[in-house]
PDB file of N, CA and C in Angstrom:
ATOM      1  N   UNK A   1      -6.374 -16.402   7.214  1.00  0.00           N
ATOM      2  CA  UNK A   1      -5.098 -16.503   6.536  1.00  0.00           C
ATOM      3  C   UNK A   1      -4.065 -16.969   7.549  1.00  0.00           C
ATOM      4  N   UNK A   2      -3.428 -18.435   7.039  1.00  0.00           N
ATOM      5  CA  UNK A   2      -2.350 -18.204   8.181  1.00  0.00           C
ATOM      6  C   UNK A   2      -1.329 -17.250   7.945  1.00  0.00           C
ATOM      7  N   UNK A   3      -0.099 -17.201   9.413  1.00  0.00           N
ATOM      8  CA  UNK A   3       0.788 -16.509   9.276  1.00  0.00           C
ATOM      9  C   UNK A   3       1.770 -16.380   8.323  1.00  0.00           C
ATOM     10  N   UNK A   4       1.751 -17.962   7.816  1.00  0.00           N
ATOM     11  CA  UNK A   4       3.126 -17.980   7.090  1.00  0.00           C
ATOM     12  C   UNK A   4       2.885 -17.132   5.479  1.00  0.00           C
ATOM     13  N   UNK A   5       1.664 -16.597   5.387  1.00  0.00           N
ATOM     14  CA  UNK A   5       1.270 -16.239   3.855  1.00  0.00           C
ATOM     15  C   UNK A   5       2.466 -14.646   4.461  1.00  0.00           C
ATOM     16  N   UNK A   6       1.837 -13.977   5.301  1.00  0.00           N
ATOM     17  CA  UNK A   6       2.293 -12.904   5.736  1.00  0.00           C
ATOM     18  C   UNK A   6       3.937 -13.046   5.697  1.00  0.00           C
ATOM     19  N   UNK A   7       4.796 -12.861   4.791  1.00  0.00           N
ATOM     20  CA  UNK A   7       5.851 -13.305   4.622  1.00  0.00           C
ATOM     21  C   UNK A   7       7.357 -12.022   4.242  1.00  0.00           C
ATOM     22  N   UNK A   8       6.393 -11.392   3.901  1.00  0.00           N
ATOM     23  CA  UNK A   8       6.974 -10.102   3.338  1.00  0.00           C
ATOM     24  C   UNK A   8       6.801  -8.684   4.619  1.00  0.00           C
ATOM     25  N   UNK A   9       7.944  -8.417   4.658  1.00  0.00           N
ATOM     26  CA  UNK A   9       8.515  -7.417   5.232  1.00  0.00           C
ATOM     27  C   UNK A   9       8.294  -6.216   4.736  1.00  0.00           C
ATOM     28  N   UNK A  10       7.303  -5.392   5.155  1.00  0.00           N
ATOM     29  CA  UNK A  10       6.671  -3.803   4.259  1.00  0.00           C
ATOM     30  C   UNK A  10       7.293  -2.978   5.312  1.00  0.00           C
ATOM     31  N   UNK A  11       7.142  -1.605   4.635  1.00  0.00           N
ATOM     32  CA  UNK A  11       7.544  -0.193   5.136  1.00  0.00           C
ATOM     33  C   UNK A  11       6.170   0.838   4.750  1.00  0.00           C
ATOM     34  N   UNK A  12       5.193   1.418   5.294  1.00  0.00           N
ATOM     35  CA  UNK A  12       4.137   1.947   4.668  1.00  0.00           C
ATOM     36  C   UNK A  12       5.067   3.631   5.304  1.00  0.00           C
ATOM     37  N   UNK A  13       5.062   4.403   3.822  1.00  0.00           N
ATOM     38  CA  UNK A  13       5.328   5.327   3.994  1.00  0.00           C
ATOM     39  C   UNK A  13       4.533   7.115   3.683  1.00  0.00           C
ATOM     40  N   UNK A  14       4.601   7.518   4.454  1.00  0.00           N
ATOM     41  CA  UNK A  14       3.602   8.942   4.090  1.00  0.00           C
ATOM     42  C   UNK A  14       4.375  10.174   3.935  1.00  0.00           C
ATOM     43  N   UNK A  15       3.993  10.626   3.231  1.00  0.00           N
ATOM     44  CA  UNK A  15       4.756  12.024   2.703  1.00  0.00           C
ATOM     45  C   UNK A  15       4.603  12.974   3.531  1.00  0.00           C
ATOM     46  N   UNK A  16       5.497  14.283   3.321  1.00  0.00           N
ATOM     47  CA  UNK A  16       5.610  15.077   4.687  1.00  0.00           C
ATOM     48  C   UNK A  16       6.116  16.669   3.346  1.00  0.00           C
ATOM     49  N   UNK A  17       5.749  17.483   3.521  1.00  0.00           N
ATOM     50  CA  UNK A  17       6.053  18.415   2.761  1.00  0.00           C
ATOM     51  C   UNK A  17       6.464  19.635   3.373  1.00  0.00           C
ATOM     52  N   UNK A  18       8.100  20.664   2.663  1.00  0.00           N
ATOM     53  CA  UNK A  18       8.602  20.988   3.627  1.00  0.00           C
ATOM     54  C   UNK A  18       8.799  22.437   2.299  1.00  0.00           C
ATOM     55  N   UNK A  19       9.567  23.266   2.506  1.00  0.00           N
ATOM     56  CA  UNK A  19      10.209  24.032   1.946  1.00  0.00           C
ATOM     57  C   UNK A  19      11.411  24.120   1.902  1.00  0.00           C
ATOM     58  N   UNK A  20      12.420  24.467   0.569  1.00  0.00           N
ATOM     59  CA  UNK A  20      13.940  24.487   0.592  1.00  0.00           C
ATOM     60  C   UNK A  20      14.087  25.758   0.909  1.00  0.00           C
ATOM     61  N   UNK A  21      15.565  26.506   0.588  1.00  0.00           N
ATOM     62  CA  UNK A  21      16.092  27.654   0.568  1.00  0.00           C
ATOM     63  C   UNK A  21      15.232  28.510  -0.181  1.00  0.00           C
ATOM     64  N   UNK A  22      14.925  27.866  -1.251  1.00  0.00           N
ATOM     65  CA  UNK A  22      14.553  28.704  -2.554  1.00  0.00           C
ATOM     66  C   UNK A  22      12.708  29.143  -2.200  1.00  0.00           C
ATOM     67  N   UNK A  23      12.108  28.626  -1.163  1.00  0.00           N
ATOM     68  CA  UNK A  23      10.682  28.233  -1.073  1.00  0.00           C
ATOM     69  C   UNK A  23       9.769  27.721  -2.057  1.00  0.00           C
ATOM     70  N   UNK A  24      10.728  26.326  -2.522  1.00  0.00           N
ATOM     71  CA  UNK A  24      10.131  25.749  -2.913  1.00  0.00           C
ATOM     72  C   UNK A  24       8.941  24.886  -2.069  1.00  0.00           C
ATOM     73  N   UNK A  25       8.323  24.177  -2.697  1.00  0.00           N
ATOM     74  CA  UNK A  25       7.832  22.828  -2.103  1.00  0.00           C
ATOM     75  C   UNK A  25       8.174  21.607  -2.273  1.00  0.00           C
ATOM     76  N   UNK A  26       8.312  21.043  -1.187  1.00  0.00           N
ATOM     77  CA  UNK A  26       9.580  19.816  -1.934  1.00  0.00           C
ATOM     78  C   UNK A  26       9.017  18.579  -0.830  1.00  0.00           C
ATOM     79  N   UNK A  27       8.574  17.313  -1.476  1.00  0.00           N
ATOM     80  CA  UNK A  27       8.127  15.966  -0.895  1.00  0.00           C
ATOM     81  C   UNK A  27       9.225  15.283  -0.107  1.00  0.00           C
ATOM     82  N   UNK A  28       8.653  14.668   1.018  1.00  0.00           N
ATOM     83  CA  UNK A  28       9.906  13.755   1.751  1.00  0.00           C
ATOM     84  C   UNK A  28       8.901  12.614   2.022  1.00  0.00           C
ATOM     85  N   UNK A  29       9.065  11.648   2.205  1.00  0.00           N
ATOM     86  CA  UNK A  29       8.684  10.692   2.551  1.00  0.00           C
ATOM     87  C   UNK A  29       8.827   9.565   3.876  1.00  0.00           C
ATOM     88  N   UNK A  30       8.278  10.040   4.708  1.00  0.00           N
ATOM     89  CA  UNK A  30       8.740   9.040   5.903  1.00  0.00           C
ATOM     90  C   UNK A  30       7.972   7.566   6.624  1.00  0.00           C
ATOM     91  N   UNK A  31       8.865   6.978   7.083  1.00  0.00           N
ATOM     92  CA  UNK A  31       8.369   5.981   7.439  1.00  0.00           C
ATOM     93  C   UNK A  31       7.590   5.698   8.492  1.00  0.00           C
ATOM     94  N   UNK A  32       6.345   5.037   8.714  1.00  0.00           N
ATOM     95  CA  UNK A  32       5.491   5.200   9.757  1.00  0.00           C
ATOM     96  C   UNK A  32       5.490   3.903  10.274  1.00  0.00           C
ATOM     97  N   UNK A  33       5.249   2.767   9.255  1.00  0.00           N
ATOM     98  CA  UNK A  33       4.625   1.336   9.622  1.00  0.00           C
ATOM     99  C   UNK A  33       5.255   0.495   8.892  1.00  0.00           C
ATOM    100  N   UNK A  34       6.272  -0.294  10.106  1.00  0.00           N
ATOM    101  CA  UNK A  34       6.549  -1.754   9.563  1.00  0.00           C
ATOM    102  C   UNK A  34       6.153  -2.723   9.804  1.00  0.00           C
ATOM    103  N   UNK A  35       5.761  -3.768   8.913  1.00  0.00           N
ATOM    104  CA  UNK A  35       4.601  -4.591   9.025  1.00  0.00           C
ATOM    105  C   UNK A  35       4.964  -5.701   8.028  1.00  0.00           C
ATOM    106  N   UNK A  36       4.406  -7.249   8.445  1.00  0.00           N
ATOM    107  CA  UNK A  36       4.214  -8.278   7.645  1.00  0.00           C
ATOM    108  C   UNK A  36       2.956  -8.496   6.654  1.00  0.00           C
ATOM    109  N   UNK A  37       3.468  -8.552   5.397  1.00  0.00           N
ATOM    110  CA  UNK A  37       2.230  -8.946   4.785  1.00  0.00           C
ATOM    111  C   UNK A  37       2.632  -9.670   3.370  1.00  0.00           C
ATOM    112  N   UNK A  38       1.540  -9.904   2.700  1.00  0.00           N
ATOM    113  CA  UNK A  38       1.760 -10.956   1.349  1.00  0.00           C
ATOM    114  C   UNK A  38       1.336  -9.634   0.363  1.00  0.00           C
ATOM    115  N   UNK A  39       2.217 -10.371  -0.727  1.00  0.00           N
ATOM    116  CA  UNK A  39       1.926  -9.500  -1.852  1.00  0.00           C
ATOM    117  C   UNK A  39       1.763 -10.747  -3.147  1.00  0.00           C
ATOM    118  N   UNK A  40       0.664 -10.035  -3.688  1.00  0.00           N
ATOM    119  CA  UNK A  40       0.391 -11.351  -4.647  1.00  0.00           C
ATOM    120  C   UNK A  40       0.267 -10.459  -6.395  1.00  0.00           C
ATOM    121  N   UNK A  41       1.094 -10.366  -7.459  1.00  0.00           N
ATOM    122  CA  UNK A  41       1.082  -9.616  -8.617  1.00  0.00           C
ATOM    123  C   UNK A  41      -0.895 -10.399  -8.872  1.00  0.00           C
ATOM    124  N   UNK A  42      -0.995  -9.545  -9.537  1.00  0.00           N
ATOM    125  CA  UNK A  42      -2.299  -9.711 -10.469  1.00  0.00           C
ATOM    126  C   UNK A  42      -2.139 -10.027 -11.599  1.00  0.00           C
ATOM    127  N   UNK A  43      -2.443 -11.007 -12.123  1.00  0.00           N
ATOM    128  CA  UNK A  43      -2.466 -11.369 -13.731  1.00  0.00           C
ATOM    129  C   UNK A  43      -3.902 -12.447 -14.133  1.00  0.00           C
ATOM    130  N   UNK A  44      -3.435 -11.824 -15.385  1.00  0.00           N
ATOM    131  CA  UNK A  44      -4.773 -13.119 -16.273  1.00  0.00           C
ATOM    132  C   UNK A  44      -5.791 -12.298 -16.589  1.00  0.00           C
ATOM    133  N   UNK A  45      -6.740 -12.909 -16.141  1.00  0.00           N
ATOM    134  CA  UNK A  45      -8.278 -12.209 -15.774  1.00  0.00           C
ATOM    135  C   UNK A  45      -8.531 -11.420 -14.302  1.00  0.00           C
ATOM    136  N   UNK A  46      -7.450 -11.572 -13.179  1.00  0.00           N
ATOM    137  CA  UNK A  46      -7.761 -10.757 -12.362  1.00  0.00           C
ATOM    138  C   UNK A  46      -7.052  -9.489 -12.459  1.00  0.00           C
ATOM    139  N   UNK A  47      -6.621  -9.222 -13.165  1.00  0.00           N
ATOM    140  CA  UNK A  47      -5.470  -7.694 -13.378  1.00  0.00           C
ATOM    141  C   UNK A  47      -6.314  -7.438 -14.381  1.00  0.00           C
ATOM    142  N   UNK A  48      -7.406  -7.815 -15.753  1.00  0.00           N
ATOM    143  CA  UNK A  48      -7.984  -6.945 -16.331  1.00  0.00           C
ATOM    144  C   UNK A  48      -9.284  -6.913 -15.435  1.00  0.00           C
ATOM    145  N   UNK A  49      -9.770  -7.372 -14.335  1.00  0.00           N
ATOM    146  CA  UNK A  49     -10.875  -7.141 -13.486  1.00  0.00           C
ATOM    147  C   UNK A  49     -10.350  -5.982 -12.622  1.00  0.00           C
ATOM    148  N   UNK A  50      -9.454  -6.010 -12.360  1.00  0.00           N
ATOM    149  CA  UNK A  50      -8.891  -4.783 -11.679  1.00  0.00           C
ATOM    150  C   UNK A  50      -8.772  -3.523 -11.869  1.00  0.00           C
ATOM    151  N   UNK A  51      -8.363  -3.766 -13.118  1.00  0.00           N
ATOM    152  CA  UNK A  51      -7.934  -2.806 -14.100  1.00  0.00           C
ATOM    153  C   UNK A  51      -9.023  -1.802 -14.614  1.00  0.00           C
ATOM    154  N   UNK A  52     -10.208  -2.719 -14.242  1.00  0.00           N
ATOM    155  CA  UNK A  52     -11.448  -2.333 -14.851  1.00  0.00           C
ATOM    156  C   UNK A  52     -12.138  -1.239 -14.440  1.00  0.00           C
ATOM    157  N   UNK A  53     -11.827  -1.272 -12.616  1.00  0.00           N
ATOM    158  CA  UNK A  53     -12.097  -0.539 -11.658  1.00  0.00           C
ATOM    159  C   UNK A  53     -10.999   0.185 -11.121  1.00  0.00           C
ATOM    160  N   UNK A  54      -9.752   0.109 -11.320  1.00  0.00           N
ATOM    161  CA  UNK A  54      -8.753   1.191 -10.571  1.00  0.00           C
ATOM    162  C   UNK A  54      -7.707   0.966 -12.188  1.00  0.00           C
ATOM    163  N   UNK A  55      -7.584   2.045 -12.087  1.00  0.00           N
ATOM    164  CA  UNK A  55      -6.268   2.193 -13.165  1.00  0.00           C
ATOM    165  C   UNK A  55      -5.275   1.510 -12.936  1.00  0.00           C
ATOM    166  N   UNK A  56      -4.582   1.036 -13.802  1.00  0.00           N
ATOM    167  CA  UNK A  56      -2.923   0.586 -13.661  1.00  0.00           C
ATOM    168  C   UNK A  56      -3.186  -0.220 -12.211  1.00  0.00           C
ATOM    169  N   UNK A  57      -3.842  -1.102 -11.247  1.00  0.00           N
ATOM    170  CA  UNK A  57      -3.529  -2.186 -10.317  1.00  0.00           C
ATOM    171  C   UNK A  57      -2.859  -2.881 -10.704  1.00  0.00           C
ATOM    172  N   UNK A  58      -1.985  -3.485 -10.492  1.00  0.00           N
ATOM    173  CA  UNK A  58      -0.554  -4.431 -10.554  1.00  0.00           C
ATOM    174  C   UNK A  58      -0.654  -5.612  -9.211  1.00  0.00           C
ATOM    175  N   UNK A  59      -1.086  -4.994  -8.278  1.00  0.00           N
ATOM    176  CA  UNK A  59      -0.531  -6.034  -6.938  1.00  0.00           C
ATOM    177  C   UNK A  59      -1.255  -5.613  -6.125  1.00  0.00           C
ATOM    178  N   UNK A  60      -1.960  -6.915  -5.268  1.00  0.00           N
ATOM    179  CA  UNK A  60      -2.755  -6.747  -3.672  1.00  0.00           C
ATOM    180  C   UNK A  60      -1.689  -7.053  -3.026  1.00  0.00           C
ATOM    181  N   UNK A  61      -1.914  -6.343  -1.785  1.00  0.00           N
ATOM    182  CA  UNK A  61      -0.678  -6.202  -0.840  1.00  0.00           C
ATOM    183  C   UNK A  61      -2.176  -6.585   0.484  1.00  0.00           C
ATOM    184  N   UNK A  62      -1.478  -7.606   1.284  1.00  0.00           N
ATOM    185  CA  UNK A  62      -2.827  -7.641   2.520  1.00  0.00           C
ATOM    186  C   UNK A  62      -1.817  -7.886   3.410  1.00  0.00           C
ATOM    187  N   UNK A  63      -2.809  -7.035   4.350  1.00  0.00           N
ATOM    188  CA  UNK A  63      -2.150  -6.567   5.714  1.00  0.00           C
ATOM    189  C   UNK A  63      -3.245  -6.614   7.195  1.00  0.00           C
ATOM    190  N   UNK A  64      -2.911  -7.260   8.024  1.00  0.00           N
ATOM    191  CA  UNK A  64      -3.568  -7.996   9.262  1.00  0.00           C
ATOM    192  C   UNK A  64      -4.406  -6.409   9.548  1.00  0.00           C
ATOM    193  N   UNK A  65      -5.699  -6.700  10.372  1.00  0.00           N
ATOM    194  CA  UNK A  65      -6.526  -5.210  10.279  1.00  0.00           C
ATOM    195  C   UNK A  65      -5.756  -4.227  11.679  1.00  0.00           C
ATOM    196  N   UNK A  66      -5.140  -4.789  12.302  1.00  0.00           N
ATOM    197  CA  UNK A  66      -4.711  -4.011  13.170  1.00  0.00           C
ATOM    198  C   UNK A  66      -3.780  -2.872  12.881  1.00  0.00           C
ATOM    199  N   UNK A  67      -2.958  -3.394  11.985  1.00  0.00           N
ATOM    200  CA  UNK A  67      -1.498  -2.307  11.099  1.00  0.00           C
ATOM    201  C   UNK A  67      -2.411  -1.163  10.436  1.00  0.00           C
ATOM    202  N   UNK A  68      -3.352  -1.020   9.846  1.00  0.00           N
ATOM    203  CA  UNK A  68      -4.280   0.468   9.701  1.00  0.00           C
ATOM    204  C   UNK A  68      -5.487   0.701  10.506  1.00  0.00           C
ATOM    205  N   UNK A  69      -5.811  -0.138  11.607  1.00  0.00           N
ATOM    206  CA  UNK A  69      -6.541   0.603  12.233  1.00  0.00           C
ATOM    207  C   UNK A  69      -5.949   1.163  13.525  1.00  0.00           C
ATOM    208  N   UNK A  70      -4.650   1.300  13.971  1.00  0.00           N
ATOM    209  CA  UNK A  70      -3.843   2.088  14.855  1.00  0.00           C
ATOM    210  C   UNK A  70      -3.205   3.236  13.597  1.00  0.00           C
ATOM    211  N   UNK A  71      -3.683   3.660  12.541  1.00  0.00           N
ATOM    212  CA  UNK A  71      -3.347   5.043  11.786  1.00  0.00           C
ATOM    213  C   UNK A  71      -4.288   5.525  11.078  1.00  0.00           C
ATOM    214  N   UNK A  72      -4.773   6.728  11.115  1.00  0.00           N
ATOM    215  CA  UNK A  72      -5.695   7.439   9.847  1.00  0.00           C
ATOM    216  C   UNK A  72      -5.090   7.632   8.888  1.00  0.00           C
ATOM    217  N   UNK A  73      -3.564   7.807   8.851  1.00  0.00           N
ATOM    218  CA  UNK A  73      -3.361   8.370   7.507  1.00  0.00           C
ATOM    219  C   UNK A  73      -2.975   8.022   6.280  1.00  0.00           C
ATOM    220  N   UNK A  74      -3.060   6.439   6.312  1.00  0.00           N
ATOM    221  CA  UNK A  74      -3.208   5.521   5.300  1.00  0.00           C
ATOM    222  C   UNK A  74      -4.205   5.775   4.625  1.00  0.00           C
ATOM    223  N   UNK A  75      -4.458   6.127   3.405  1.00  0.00           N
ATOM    224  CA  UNK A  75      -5.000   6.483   2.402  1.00  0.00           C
ATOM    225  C   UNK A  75      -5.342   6.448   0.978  1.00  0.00           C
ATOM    226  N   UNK A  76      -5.592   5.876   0.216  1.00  0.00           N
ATOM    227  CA  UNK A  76      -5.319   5.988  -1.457  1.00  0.00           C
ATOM    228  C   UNK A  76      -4.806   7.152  -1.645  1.00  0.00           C
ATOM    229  N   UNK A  77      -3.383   7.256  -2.592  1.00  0.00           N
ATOM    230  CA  UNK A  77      -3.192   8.296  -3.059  1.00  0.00           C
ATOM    231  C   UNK A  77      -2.381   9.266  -1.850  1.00  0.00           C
ATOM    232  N   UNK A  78      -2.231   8.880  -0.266  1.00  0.00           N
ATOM    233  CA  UNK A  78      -1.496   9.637   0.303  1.00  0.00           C
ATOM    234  C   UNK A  78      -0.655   8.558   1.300  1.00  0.00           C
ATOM    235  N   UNK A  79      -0.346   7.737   0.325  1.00  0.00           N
ATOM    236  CA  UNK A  79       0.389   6.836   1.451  1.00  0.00           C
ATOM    237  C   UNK A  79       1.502   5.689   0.105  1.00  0.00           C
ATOM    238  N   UNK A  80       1.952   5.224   0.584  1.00  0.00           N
ATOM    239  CA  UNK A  80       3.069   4.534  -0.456  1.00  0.00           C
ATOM    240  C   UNK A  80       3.859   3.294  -0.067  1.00  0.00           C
ATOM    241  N   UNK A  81       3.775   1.980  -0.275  1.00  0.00           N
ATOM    242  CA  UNK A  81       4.649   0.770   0.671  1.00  0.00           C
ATOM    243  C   UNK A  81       6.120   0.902  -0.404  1.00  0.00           C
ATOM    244  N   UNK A  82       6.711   0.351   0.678  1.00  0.00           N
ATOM    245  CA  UNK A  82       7.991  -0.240   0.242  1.00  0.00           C
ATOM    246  C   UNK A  82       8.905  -1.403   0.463  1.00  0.00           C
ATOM    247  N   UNK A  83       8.845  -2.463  -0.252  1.00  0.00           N
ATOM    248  CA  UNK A  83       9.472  -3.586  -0.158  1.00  0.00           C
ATOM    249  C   UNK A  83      10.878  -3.992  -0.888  1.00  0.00           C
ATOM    250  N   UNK A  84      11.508  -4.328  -0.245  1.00  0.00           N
ATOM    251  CA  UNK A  84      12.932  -4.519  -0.814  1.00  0.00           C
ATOM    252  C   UNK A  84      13.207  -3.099  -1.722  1.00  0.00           C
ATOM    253  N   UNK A  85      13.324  -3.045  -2.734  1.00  0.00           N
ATOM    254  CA  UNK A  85      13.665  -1.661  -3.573  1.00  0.00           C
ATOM    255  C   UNK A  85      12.792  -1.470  -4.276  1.00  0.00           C
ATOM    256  N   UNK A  86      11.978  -2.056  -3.803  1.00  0.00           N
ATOM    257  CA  UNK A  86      10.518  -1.600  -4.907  1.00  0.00           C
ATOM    258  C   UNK A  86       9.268  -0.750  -4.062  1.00  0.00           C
ATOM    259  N   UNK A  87       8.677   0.054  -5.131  1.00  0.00           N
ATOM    260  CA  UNK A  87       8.276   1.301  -4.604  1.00  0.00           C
ATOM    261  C   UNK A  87       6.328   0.628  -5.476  1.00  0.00           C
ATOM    262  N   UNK A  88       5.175   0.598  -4.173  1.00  0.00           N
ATOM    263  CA  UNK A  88       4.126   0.555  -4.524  1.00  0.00           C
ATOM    264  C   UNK A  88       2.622   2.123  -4.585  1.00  0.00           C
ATOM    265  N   UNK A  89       2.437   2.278  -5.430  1.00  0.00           N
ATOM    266  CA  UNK A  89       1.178   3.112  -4.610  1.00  0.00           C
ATOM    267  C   UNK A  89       0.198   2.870  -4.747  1.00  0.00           C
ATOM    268  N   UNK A  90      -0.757   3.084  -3.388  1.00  0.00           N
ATOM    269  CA  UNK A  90      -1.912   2.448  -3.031  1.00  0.00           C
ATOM    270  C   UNK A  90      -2.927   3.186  -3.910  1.00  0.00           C
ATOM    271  N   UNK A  91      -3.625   2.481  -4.471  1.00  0.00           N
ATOM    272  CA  UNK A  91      -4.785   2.779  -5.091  1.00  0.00           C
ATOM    273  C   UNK A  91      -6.380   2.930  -4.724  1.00  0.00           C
ATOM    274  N   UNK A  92      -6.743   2.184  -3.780  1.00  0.00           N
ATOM    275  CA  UNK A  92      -7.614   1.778  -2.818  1.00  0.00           C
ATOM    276  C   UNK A  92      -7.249   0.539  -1.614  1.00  0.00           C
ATOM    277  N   UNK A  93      -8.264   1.052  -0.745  1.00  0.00           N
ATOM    278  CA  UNK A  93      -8.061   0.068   0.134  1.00  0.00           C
ATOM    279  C   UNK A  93      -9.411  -0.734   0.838  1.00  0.00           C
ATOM    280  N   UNK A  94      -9.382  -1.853   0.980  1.00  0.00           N
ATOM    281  CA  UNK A  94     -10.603  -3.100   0.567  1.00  0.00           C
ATOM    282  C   UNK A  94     -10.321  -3.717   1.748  1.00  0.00           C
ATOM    283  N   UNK A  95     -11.603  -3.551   3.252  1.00  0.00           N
ATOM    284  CA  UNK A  95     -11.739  -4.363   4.215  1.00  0.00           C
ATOM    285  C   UNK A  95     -11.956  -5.771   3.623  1.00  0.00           C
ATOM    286  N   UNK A  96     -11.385  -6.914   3.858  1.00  0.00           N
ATOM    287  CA  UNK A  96     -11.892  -7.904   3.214  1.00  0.00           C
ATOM    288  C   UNK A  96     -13.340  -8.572   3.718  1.00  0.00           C
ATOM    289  N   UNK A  97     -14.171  -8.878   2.945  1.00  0.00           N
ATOM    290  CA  UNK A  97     -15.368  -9.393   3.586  1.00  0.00           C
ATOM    291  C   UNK A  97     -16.187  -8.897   4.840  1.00  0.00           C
ATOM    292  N   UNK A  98     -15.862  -7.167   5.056  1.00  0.00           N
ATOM    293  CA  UNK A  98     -15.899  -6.196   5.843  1.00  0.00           C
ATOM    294  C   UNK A  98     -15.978  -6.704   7.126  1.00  0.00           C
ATOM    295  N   UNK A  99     -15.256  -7.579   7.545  1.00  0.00           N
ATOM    296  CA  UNK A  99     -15.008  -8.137   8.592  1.00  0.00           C
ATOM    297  C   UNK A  99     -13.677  -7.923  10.105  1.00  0.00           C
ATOM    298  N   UNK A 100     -13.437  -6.918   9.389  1.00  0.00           N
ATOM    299  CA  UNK A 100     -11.998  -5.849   9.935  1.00  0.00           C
ATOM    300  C   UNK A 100     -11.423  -7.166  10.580  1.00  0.00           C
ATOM    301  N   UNK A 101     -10.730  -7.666   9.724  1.00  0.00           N
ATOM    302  CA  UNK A 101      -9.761  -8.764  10.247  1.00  0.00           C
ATOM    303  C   UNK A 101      -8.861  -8.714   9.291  1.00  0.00           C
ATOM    304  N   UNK A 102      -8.712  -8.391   8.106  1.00  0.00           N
ATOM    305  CA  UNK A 102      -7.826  -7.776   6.645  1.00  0.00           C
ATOM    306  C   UNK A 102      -7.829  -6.972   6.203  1.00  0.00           C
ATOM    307  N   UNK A 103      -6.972  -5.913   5.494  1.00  0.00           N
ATOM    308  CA  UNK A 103      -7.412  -4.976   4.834  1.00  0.00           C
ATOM    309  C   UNK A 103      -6.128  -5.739   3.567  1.00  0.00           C
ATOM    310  N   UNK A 104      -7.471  -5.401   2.159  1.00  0.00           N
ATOM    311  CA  UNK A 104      -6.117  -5.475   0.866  1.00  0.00           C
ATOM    312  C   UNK A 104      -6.029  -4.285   0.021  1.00  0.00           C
ATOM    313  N   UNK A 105      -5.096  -4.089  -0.168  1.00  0.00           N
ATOM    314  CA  UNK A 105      -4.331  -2.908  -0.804  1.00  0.00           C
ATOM    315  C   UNK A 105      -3.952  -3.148  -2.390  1.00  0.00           C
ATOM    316  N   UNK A 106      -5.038  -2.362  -2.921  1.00  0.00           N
ATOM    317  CA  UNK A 106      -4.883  -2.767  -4.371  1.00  0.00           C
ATOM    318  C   UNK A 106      -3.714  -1.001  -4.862  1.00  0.00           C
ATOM    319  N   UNK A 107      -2.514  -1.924  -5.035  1.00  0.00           N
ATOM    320  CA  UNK A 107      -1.394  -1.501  -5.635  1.00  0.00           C
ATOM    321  C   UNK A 107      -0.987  -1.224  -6.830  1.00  0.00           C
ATOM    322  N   UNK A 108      -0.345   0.067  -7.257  1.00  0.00           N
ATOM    323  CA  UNK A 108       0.487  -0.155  -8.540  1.00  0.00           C
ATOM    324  C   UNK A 108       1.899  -0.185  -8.439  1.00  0.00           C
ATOM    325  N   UNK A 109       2.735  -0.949  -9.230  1.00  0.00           N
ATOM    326  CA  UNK A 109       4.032  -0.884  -9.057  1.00  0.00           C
ATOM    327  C   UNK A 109       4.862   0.228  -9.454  1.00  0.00           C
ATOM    328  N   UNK A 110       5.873   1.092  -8.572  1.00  0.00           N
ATOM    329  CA  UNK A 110       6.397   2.206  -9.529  1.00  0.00           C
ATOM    330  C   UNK A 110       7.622   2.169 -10.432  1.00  0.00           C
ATOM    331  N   UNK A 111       7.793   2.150 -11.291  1.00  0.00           N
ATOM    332  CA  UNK A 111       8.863   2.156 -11.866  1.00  0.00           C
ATOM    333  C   UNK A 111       9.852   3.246 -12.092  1.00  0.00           C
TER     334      UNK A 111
END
């Protein structure tokens, strides 16, 4: 992939869980990893191929293999990107062609 696909400016963020006054449990979310990558929506026939295998996928998000292999705690389900004001969560995550040179991030969009 060249560079210029990598175009988009991400924030990969992981949750951190704390207690209030009340002892509650209450989510925060912080930022770990900023990073370039492409985000491409899914439609047509590849969003119901997707769809087929992960619920609600909306968007691959790919990211150079180095940006998750300097973290474990990127995760399906415990990790979250953020681009401009839009809020993604990761659904799985797909070495491409298991060649640890990509990883793609099959996304849903949050509304």
């Amino acid at each position: 992939m060249r560079a210029g696909q990598l175009r988009h400016y991400i924030t990969i963020q992981a949750p951190t869980s704390s207690q209030n006054n009340y002892g509650e449990k209450t989510i925060a979310w912080t930022s770990n990893i900023k990073r370039w990558a492409a985000i491409w929506p899914l439609r047509g026939e590849e969003y119901l191929s997707a769809r087929g295998l992960q619920a609600n996928v909306s968007h691959r998000i790919r990211l150079r293999h180095t940006t998750l292999a300097a973290t474990t705690e990127i995760t399906p389900n415990n990790a979250r990107i953020i681009f401009d004001s839009r809020t993604f969560k990761i659904e799985s995550i797909i070495n491409v062609d298991e060649r640890n040179i990509y990883y793609d991030l099959m996304c849903n969009e949050e509304v």
